[in-house]
C-alpha atoms as a PDB file:
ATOM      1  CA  UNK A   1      -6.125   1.262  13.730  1.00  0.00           C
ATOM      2  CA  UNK A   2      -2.367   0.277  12.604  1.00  0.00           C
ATOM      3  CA  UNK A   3      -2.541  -2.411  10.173  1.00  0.00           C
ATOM      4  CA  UNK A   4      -0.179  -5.167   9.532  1.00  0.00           C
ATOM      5  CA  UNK A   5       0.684  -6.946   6.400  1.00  0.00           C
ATOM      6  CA  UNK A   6       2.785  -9.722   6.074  1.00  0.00           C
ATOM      7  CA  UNK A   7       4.187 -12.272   3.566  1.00  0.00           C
ATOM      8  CA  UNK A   8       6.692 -14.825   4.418  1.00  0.00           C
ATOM      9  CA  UNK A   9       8.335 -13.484   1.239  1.00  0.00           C
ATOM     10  CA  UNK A  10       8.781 -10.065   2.344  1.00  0.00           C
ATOM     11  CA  UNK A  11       9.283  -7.303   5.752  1.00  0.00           C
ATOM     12  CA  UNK A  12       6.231  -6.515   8.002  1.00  0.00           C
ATOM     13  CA  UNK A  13       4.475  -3.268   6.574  1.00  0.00           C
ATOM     14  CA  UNK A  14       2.729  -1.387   8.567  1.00  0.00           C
ATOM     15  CA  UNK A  15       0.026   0.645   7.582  1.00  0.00           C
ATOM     16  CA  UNK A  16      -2.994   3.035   8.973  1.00  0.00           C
ATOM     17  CA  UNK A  17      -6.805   1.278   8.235  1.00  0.00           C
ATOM     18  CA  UNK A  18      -7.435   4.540   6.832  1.00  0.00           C
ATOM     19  CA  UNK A  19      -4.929   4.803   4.134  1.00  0.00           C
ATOM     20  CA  UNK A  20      -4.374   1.252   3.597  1.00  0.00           C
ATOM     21  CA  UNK A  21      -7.808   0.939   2.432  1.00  0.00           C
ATOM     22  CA  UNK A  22      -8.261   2.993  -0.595  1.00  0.00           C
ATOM     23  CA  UNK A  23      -4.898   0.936  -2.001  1.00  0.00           C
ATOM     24  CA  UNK A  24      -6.766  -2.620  -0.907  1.00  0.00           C
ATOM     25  CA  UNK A  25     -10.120  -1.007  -3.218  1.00  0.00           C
ATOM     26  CA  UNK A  26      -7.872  -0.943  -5.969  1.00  0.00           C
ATOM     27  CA  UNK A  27      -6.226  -4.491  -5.805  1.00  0.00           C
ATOM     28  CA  UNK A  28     -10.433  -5.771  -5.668  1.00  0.00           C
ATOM     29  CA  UNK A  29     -10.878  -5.703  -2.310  1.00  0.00           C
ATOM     30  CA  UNK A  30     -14.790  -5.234  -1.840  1.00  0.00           C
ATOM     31  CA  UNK A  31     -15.686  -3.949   2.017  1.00  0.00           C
ATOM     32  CA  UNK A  32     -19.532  -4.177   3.154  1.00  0.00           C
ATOM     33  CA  UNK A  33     -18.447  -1.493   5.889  1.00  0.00           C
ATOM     34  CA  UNK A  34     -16.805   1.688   5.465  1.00  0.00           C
ATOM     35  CA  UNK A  35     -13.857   0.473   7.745  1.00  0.00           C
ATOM     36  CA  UNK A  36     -11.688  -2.283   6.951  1.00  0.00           C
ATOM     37  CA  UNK A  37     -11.807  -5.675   8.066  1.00  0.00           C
ATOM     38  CA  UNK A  38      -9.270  -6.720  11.040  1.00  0.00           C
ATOM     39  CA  UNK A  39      -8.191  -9.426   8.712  1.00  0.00           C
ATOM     40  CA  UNK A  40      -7.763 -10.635   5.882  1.00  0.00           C
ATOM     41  CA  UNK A  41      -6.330 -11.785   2.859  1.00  0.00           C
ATOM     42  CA  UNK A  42      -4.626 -11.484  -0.647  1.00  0.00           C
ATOM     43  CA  UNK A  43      -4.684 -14.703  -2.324  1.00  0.00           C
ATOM     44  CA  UNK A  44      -1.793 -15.878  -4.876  1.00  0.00           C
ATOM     45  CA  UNK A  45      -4.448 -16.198  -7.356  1.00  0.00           C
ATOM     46  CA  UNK A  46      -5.657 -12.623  -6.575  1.00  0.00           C
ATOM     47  CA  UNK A  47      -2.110 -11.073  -6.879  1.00  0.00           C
ATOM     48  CA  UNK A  48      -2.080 -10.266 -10.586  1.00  0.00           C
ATOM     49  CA  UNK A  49      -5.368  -8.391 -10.646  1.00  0.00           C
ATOM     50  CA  UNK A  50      -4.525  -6.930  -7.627  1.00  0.00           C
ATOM     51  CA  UNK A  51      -1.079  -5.698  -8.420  1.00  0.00           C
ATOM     52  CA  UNK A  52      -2.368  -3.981 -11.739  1.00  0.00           C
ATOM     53  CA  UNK A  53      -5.015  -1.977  -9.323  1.00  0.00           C
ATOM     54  CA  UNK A  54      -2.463  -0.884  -7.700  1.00  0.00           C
ATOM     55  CA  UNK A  55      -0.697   0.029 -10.232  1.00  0.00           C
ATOM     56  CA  UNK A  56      -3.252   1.730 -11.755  1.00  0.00           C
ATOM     57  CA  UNK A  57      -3.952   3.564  -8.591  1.00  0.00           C
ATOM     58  CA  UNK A  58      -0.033   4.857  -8.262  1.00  0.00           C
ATOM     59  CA  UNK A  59      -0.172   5.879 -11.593  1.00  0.00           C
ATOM     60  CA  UNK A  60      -3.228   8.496 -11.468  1.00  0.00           C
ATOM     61  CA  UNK A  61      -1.724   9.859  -8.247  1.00  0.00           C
ATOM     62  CA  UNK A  62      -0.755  13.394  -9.196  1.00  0.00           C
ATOM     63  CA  UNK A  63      -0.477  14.876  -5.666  1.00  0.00           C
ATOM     64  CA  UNK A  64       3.510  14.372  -5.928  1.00  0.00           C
ATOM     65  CA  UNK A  65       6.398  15.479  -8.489  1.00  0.00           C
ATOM     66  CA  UNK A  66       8.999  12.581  -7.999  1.00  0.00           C
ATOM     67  CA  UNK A  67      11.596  14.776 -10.751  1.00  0.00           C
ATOM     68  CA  UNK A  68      11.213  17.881  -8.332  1.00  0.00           C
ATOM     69  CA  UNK A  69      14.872  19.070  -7.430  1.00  0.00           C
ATOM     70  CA  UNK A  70      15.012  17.868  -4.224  1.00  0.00           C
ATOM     71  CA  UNK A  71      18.199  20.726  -3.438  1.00  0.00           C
ATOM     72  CA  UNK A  72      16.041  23.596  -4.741  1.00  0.00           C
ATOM     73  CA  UNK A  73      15.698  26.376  -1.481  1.00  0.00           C
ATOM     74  CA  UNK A  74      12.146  27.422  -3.415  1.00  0.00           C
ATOM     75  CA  UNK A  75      10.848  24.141  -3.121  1.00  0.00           C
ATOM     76  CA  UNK A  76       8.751  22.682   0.383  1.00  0.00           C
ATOM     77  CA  UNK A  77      10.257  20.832   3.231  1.00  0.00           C
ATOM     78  CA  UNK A  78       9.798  16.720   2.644  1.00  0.00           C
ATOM     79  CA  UNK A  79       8.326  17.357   5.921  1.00  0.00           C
ATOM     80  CA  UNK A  80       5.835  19.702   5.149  1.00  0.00           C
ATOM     81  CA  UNK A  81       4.881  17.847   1.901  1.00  0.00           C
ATOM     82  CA  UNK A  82       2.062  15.547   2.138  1.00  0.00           C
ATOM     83  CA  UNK A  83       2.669  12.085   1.435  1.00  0.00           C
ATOM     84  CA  UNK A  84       0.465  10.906  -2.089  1.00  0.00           C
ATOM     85  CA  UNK A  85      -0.612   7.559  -2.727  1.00  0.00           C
ATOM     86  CA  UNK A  86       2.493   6.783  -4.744  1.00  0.00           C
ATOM     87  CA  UNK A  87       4.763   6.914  -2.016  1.00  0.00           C
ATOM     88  CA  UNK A  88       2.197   5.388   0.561  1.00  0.00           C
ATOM     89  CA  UNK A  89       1.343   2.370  -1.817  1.00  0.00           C
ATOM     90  CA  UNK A  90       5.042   1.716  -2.832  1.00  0.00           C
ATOM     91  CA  UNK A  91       5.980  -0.709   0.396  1.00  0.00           C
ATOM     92  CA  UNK A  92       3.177  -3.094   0.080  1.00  0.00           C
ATOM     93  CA  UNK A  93       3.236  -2.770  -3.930  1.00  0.00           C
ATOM     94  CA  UNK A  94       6.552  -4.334  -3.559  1.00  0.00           C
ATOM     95  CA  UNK A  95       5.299  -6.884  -1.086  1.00  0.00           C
ATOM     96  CA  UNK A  96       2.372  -7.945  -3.422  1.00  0.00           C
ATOM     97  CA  UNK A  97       5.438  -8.064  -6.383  1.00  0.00           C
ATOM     98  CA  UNK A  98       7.307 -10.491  -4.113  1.00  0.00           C
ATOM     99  CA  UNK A  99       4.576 -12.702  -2.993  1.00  0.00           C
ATOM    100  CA  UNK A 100       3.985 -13.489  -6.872  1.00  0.00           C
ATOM    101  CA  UNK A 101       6.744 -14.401  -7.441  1.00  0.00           C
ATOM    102  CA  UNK A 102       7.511 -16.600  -4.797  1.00  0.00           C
ATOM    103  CA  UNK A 103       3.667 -17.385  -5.046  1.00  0.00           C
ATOM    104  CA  UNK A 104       2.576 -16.533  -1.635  1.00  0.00           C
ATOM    105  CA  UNK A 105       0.052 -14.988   0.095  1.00  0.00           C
ATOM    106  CA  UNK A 106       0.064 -11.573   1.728  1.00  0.00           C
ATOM    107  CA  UNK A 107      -2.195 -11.200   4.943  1.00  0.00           C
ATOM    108  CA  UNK A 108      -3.264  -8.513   6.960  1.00  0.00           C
ATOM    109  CA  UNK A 109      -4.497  -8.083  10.967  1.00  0.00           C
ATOM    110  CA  UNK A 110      -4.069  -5.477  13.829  1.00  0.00           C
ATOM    111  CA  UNK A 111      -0.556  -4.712  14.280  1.00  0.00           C
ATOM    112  CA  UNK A 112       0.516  -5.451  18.144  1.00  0.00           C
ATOM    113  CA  UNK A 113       0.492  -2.738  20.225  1.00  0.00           C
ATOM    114  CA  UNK A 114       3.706  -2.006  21.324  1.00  0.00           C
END
């Protein structure tokens, strides 16, 4: 399932259920299921404790080299590369960042299907 997030302080992200839910774990999300809810939300209350998760999460993500040289013939294809949580948490980090300081909420549902 594509997820959607949104924040009136902040662009749509769009996100798979399946990788947006580890990075929702770590901002104190607590699921009963093992897939994640078709909606819900991120309080402005919740944002600080939920941005340091996050955080926290990017951090310990080791599955990427972000000084690599990027020109180096040795070195992968970006395309071939897998994409680690630091890059995949990044856009709705930056929403969570925005929607504390402009202290909104950030939501999620099922994005629309096309």
């Amino acid at each position: 399932m594509l997820i959607l997030f949104q924040s009136k302080s902040a662009a749509e992200v769009l996100m798979f259920a399946q990788h947006a839910r580890p990075i929702l774990v770590a901002a104190g999300k607590k699921f009963d299921t093992p897939d994640l809810p078709e909606r819900g939300v991120i309080t402005r209350a919740q944002l600080d404790a939920a941005i340091a998760g996050v955080e926290a999460l990017v951090e310990t993500d080791t599955s990427h080299n972000d000084h690599a040289d990027e020109h180096d013939d040795a070195t992968e294809h970006p395309i071939a590369q897998p994409v680690g949580m630091r890059r995949r948490a990044w856009p709705l980090l930056t929403m969570l960042r925005l929607a504390r300081a402009k202290g909104e909420d950030v939501t999620w549902e099922p994005a629309p299907i096309w």
